[in-house]
Protein backbone atom coordinates (compact mmCIF):
# COMPACT_ATOMS: atom_id res chain seq x y z
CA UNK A 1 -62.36 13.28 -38.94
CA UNK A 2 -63.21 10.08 -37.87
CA UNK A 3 -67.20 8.88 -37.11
CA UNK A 4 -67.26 8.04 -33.18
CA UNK A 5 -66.56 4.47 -33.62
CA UNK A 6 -63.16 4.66 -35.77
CA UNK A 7 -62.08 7.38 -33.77
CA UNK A 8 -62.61 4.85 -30.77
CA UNK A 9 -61.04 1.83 -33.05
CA UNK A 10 -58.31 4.34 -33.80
CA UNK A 11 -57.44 5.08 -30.00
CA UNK A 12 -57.64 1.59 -29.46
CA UNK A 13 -54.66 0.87 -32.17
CA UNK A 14 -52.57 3.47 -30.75
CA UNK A 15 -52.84 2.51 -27.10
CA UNK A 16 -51.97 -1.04 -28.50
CA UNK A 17 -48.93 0.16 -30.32
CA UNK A 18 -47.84 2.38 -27.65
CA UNK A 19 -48.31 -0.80 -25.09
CA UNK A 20 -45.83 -2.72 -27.86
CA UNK A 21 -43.16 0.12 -28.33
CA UNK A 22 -43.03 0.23 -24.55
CA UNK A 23 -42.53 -4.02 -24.46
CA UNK A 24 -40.27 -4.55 -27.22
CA UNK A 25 -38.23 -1.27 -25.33
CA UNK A 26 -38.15 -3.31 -22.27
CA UNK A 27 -37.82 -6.89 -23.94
CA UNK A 28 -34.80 -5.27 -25.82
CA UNK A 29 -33.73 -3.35 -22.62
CA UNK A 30 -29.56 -3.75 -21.94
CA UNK A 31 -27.92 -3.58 -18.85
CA UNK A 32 -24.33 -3.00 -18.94
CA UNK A 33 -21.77 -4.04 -16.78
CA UNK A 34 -17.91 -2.90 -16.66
CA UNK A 35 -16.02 -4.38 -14.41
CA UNK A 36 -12.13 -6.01 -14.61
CA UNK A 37 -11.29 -9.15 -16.40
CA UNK A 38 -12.80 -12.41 -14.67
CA UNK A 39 -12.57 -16.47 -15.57
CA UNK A 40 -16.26 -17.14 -15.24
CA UNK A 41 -17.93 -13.74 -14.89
CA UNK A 42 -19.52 -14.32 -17.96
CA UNK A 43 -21.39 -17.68 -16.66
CA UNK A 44 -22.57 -15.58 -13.72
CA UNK A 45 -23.97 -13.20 -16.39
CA UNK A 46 -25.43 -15.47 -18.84
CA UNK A 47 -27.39 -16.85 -14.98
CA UNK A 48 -28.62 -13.26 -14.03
CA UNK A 49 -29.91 -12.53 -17.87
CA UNK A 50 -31.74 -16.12 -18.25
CA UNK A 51 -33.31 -15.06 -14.14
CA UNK A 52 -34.38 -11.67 -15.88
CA UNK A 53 -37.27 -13.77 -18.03
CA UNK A 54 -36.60 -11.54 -21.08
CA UNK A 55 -37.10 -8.31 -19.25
CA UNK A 56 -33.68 -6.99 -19.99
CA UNK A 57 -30.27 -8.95 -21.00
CA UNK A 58 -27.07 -8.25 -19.01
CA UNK A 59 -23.72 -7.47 -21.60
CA UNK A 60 -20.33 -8.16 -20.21
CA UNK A 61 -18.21 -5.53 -20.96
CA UNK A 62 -14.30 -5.92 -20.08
CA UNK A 63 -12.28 -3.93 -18.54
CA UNK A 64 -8.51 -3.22 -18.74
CA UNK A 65 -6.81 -6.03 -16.09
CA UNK A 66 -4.84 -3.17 -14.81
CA UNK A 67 -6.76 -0.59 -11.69
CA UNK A 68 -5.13 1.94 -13.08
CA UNK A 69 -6.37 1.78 -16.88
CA UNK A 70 -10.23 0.56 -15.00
CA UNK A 71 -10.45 3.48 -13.06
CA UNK A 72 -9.61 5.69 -15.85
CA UNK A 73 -11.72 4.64 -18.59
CA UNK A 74 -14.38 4.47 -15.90
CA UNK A 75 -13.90 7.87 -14.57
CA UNK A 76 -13.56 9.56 -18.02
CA UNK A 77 -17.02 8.05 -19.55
CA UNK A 78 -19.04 9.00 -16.69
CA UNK A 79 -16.94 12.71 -16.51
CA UNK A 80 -18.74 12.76 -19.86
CA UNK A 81 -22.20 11.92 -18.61
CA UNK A 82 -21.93 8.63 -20.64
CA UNK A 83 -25.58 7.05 -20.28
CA UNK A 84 -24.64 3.55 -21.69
CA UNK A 85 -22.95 2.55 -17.99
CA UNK A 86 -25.12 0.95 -15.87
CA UNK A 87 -23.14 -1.16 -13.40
CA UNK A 88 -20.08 -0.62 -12.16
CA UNK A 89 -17.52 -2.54 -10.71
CA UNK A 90 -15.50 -0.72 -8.26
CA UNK A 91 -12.41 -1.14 -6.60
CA UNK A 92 -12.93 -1.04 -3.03
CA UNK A 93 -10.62 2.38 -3.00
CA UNK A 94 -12.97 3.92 -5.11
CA UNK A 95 -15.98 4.26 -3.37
CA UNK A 96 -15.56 7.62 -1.97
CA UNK A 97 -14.09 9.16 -4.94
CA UNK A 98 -17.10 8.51 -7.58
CA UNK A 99 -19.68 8.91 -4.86
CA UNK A 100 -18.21 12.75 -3.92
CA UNK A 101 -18.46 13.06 -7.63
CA UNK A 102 -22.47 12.43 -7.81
CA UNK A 103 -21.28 9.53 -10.32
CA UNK A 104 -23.12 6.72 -8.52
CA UNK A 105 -26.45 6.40 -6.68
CA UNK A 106 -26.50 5.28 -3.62
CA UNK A 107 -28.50 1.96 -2.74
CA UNK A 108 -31.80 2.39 -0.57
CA UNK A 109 -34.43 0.70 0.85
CA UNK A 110 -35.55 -2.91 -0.29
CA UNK A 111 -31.97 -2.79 -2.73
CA UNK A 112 -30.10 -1.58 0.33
CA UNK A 113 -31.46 -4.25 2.76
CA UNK A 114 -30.78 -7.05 0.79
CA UNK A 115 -27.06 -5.57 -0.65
CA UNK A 116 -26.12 -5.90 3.00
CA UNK A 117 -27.72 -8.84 3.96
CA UNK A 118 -24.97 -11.27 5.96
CA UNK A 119 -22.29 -9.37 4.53
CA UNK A 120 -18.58 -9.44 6.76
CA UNK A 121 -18.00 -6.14 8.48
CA UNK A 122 -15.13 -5.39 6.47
CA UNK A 123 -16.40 -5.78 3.27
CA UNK A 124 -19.47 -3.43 4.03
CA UNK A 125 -17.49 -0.76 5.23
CA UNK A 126 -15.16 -0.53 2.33
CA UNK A 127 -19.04 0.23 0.64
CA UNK A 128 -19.97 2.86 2.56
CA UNK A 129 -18.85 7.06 2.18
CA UNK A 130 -20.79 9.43 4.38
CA UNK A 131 -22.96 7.07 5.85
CA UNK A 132 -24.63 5.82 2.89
CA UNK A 133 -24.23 2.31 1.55
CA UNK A 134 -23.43 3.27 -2.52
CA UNK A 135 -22.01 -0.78 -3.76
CA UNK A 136 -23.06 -4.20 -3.22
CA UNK A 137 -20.71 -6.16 -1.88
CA UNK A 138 -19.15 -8.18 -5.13
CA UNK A 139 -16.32 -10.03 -3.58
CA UNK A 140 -13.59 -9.64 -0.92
CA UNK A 141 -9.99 -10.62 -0.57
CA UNK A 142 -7.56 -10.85 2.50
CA UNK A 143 -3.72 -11.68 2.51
CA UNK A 144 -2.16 -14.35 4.11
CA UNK A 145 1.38 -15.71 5.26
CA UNK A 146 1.81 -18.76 3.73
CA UNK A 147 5.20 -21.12 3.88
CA UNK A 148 6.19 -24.45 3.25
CA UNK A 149 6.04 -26.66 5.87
CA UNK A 150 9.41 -28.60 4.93
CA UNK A 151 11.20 -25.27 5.41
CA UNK A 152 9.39 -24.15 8.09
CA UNK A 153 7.40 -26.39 10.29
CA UNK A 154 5.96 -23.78 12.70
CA UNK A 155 5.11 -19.85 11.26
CA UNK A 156 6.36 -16.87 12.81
CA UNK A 157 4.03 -14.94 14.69
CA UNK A 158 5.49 -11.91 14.25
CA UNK A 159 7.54 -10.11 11.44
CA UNK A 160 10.62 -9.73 13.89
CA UNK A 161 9.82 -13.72 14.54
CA UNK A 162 9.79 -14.06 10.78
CA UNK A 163 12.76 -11.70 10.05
CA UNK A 164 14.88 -14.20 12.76
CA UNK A 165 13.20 -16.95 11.26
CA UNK A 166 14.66 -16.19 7.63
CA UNK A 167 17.81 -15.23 8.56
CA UNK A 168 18.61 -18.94 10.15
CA UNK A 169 17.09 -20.36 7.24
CA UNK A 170 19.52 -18.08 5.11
CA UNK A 171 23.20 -19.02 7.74
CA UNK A 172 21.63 -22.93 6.84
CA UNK A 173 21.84 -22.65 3.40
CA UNK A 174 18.06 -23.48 2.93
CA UNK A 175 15.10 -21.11 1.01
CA UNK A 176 15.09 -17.86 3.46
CA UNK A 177 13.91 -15.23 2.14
CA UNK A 178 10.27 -13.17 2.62
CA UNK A 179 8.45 -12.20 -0.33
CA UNK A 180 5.91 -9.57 -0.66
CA UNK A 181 4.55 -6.65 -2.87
CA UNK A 182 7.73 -3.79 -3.20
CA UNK A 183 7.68 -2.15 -6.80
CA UNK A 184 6.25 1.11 -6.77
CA UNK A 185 2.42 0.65 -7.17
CA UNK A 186 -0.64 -0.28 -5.47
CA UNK A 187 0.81 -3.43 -4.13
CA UNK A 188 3.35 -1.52 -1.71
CA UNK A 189 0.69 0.73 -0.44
CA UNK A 190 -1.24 -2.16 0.80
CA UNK A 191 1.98 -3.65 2.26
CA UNK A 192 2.68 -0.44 4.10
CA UNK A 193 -1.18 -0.10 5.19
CA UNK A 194 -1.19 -3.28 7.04
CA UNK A 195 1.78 -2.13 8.44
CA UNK A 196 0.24 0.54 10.01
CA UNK A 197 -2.90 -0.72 11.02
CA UNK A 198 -1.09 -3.58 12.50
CA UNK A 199 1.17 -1.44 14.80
CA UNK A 200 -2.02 0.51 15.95
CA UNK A 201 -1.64 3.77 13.55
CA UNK A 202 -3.55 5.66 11.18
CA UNK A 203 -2.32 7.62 7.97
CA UNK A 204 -5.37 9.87 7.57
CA UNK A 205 -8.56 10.99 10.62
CA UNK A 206 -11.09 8.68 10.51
CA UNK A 207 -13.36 11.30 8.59
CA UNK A 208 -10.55 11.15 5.37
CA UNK A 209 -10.12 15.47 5.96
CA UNK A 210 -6.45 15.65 7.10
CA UNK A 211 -2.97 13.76 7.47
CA UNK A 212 -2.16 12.28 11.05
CA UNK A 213 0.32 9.62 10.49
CA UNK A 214 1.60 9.40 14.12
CA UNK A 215 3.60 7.08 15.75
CA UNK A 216 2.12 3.63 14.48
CA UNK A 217 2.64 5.03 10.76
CA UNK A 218 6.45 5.79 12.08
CA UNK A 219 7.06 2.34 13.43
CA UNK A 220 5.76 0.79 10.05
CA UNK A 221 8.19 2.65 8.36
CA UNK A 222 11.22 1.34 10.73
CA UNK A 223 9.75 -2.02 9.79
CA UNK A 224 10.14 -1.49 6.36
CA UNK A 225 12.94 -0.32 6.48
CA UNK A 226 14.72 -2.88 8.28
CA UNK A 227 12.68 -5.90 6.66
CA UNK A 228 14.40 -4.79 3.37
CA UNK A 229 17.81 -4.18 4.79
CA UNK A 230 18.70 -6.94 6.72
CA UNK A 231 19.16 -9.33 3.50
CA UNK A 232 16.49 -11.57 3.34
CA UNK A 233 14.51 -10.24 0.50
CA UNK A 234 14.48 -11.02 -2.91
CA UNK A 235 16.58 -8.75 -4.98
CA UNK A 236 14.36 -7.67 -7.58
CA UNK A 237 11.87 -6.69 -4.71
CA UNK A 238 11.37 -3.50 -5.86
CA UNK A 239 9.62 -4.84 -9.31
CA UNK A 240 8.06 -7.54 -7.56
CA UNK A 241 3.94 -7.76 -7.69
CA UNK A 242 1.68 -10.44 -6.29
CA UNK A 243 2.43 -12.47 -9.80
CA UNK A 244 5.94 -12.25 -9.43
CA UNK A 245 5.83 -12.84 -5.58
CA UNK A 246 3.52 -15.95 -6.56
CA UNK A 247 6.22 -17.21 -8.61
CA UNK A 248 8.82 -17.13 -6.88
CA UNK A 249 7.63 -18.99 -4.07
CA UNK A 250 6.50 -21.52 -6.28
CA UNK A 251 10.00 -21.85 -7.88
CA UNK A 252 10.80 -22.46 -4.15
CA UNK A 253 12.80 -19.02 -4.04
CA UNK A 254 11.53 -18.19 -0.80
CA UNK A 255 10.86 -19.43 2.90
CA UNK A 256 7.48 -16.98 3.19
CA UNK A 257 4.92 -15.30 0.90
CA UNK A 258 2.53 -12.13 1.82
CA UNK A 259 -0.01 -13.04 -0.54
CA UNK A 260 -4.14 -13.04 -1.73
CA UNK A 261 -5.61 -16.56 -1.09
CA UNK A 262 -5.39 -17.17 -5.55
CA UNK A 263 -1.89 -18.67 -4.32
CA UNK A 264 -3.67 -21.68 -3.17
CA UNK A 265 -5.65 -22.79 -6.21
CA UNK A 266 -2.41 -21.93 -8.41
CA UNK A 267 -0.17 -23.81 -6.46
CA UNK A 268 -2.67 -26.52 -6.84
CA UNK A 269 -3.16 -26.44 -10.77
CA UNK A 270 0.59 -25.78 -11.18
CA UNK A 271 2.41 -27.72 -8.30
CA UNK A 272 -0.08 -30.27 -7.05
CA UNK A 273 2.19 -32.53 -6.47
CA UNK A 274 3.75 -30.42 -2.90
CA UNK A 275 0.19 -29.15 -2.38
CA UNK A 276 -0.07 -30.78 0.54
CA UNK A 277 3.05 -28.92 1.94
CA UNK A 278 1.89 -25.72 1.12
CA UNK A 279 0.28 -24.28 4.49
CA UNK A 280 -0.61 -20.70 5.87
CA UNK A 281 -1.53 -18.74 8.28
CA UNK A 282 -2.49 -15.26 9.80
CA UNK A 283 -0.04 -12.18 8.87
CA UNK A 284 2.72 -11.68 11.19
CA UNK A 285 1.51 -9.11 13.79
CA UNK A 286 4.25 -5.69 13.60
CA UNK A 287 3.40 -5.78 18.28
CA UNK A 288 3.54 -9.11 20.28
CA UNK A 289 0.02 -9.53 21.59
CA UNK A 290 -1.55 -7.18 18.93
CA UNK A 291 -3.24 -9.24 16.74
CA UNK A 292 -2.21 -7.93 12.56
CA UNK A 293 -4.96 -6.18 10.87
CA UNK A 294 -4.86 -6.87 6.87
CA UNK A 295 -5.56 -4.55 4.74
CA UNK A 296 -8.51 -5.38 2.89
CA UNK A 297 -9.02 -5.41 -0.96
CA UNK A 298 -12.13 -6.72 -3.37
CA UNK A 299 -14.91 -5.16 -5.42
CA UNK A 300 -17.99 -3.56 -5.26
CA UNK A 301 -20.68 -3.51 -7.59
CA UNK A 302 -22.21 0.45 -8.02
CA UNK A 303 -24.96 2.03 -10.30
CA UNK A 304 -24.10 4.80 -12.20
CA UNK A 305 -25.81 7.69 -11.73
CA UNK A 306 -26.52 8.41 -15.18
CA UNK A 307 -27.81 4.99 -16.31
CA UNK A 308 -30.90 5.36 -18.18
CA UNK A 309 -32.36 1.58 -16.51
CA UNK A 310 -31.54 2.08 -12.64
CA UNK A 311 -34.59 -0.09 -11.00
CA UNK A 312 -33.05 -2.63 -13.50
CA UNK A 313 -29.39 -2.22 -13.02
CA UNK A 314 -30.10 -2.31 -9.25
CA UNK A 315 -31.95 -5.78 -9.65
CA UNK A 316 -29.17 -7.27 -12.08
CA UNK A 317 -26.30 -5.85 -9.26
CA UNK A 318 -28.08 -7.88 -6.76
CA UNK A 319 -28.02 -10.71 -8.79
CA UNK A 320 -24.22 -10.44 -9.67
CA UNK A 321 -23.44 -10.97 -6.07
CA UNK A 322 -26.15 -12.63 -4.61
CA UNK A 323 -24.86 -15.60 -2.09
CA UNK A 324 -25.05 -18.66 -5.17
CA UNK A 325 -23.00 -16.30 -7.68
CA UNK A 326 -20.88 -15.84 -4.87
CA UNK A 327 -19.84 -19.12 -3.80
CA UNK A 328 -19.77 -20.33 -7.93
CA UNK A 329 -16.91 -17.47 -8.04
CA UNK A 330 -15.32 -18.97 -5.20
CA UNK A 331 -14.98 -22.50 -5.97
CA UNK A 332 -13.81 -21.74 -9.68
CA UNK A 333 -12.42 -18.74 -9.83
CA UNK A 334 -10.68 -17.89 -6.17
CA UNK A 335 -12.54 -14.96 -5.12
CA UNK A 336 -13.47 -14.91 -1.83
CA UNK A 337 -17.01 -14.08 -1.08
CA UNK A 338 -18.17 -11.22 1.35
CA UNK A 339 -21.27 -13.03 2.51
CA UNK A 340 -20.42 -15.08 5.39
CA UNK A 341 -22.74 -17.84 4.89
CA UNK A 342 -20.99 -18.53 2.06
CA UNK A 343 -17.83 -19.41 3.69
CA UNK A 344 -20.18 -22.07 5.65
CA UNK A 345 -21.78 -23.88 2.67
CA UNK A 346 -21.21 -27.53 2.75
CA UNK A 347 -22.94 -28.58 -0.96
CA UNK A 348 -20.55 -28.93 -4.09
CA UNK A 349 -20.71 -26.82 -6.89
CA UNK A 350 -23.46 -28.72 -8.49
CA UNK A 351 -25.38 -29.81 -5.58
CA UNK A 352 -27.10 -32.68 -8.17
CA UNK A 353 -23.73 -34.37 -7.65
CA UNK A 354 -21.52 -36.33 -5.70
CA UNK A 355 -18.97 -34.31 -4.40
CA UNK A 356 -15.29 -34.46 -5.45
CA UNK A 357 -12.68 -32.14 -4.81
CA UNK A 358 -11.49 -32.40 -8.63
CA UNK A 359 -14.72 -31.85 -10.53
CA UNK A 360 -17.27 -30.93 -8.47
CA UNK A 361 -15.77 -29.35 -5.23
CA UNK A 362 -17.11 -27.84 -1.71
CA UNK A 363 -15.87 -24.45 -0.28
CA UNK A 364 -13.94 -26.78 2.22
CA UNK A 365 -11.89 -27.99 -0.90
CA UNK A 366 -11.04 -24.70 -2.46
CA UNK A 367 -10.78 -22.80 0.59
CA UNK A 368 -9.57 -24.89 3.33
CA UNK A 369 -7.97 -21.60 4.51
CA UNK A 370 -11.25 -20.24 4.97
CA UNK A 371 -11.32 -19.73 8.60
CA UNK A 372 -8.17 -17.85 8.61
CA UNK A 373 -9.35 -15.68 5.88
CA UNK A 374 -12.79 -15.39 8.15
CA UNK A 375 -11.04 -14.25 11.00
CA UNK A 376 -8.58 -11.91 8.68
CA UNK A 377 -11.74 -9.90 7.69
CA UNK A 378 -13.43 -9.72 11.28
CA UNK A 379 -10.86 -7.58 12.09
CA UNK A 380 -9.73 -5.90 8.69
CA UNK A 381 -7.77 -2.83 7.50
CA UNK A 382 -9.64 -0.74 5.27
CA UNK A 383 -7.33 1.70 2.59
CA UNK A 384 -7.65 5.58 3.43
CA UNK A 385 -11.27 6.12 2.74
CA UNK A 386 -11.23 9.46 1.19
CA UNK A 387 -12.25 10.55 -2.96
CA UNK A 388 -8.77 11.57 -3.31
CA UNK A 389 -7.47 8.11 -2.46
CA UNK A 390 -5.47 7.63 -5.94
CA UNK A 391 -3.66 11.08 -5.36
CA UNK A 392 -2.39 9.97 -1.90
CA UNK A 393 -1.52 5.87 -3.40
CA UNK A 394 0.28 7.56 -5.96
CA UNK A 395 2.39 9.58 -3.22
CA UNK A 396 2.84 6.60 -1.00
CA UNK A 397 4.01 4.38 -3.61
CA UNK A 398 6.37 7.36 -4.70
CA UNK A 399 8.09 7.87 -1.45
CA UNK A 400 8.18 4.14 -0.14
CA UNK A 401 10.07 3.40 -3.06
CA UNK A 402 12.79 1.73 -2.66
CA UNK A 403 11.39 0.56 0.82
CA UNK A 404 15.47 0.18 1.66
CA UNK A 405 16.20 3.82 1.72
CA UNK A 406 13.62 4.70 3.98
CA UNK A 407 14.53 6.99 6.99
CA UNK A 408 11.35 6.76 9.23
CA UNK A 409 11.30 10.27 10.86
CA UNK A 410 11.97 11.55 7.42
CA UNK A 411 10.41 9.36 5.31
CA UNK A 412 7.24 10.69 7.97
CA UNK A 413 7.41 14.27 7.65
CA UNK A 414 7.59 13.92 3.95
CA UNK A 415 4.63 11.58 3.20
CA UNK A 416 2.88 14.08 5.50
CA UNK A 417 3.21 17.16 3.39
CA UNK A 418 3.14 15.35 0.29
CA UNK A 419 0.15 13.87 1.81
CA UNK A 420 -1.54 16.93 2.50
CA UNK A 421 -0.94 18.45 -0.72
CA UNK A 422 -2.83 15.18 -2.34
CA UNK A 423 -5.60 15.73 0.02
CA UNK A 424 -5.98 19.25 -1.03
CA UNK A 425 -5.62 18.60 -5.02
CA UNK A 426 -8.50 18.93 -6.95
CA UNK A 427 -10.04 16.46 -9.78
CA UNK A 428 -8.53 12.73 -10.64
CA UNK A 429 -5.67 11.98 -11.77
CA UNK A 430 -5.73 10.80 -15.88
């Protein structure tokens, strides 16, 4: 028993050492982050963790580069109520599936006013389910057609255009053909989503319950199909992803490339010398007069719901993609951003400096596309929003493929059944 004033001496050491078990647990506080393979994520990191003052440290953790092996190790972790996850980078597809499985909190108040803070329309929506906002915004991405202006001085403004277009180039003995995403993957789906939203069509309700694919989903099919029958593709089209369609144009294999906006800054590092014949433009429209809407593709940055640090992991999300991380992605490692001011900053990378497009560049250097991309995303396709959106990719890719041996009212009744089964399916897909 202690006399009265050790007993209050005593008190006093334990309040103290309780007061410096809870600082060293917040001075050695981690937040994780697992998200896909980036260039100079880790430079965005190393910023947010030296902004945190010692309160908590942000660790990197790498992803597979494939979606496929992300989403899995992703989805089997937090199956497993895996505490260590704290934030998450999410495909834009995969919104709806981890927040229907309670595996990500959704972003409120203060968090949620500043997550959507000057952020494009399109972007936001592909981080909404159910009316609730659950990612930040990380980064967006839009294709683009994009040609050679020594082949083709003026671009098609429609695929039938471009289709005409190709097929002189081919009877001329020049570079003809069109290049875009046809192996059986993700990279087809997009191609055939665009499609549809371009002709005015939808492949699932608006609400993500049921199949419709009506008459706009038909006429992208008859597009498909005779795009990759009337012998302008590339043969090996059906293994052909955005790498492979990258190349090729490059190699000067092609008169027209469906392709992200990374094109640009590889054709510069890799061909600068015919950079300046490298142009672009909007994607053909599928209707004269209907303006093409692009599917839509990027990440978002969520916080899992069983992270044991969440006011923490918020803060450190908002930092991630807050408008200065944002436009340092941009300029050095071709992401487009999803916060529109970006898109109109005028300072170089390192405002302290004169600016030069080869060491210290603007966003008019990297991206002098931007307006197109801009005006790509006003008006935006967003992917199927539904939590069993990798069941019914898998099934498009399946059935599109090979894209030649499509028969559209077919083709149609059987992506509608084997849609509908997909929709009905329970769990993920390993």
């Amino acid at each position: 028993m202690f006399p009265r004033r050790g007993r209050s001496a005593a008190g006093a050491i334990l309040l103290a050492g309780a007061a410096l078990a809870g600082c060293a647990r917040t001075e050695g506080l981690t937040i994780n982050l697992y998200i896909s393979p980036e260039d100079h994520l880790q430079t965005v990191v190393d910023r947010c963790t030296a902004q945190a003052a010692g309160r908590y440290r942000i660790v990197y953790n790498k992803l597979p580069r494939g979606a496929d092996g992300q989403r899995e190790q992703m989805a089997r972790r937090l199956a497993a109520r895996d505490d260590s996850m704290d934030v998450l980078g999410l495909d834009v597809t995969w919104v709806p599936e981890f927040a229907e499985a309670g595996w990500v909190d959704p972003w409120t108040g203060a968090a949620e006013a500043q997550a959507t803070q000057g952020v494009l329309p399109g972007p936001l929506a592909t981080a909404r389910w159910n009316g609730r906002l659950y990612g930040a915004t990380k980064n967006t991405n839009v294709q683009l057609l994009w040609y050679d202006d020594r082949i083709t001085a003026t671009p098609p403004k429609t695929f039938d255009e471009m289709i005409r277009a190709a097929e002189q180039l081919k009877a001329a003995g020049k570079p003809y053909q069109v290049l875009f995403t046809g192996a059986q993957y993700e990279g087809l789906v997009v191609f055939y989503n665009t499609l549809v939203a371009s002709a005015g069509g939808h492949i699932l309700s608006d609400d993500g319950k049921s199949v419709v694919l009506d008459d706009g989903a038909v006429r992208a099919l008859q597009l498909l199909k005779t795009l990759t029958t009337a012998g302008v593709t590339d043969p090996s089209l059906t293994n052909s992803k955005e790498d492979d369609v990258r190349q090729a144009f490059q190699r000067g294999g092609g008169a027209f490339e469906l392709n992200w906006p990374y094109v640009y800054a590889s054709y510069a590092q890799e061909k600068p010398q015919d950079l300046a014949h490298l142009k672009w433009a909007r994607y053909p429209s599928v209707e004269p007069g209907r303006p093409s809407r692009v599917t839509i593709g990027g990440f978002n940055l969520a916080i899992s719901t069983y992270s044991r640090h969440k006011p923490e992991a918020f803060e450190a999300a908002l930092c991630l993609r807050n408008a200065a991380n944002q436009k340092y992605q941009a300029l050095v490692d071709g992401i487009p951003p999803s916060i529109a001011a970006v898109y109109d900053d005028t300072r170089p990378l390192d405002p302290a400096k004169p600016a030069d497009a080869g060491t210290n560049p603007t966003m008019a250097d990297q991206y002098p596309m931007k307006a197109d991309i801009r005006a790509a995303l006003a008006d935006a396709a967003v992917r199927p929003l539904t939590p069993a959106y990798q069941n019914l990719s898998t099934v498009i890719s399946n059935v599109l493929s090979p894209p030649s041996e499509i028969d559209p009212a077919a083709t149609a009744q059987q992506l509608r059944e084997a849609l509908t089964d997909a929709l009905d399916s329970r769990g993920i897909i390993p």
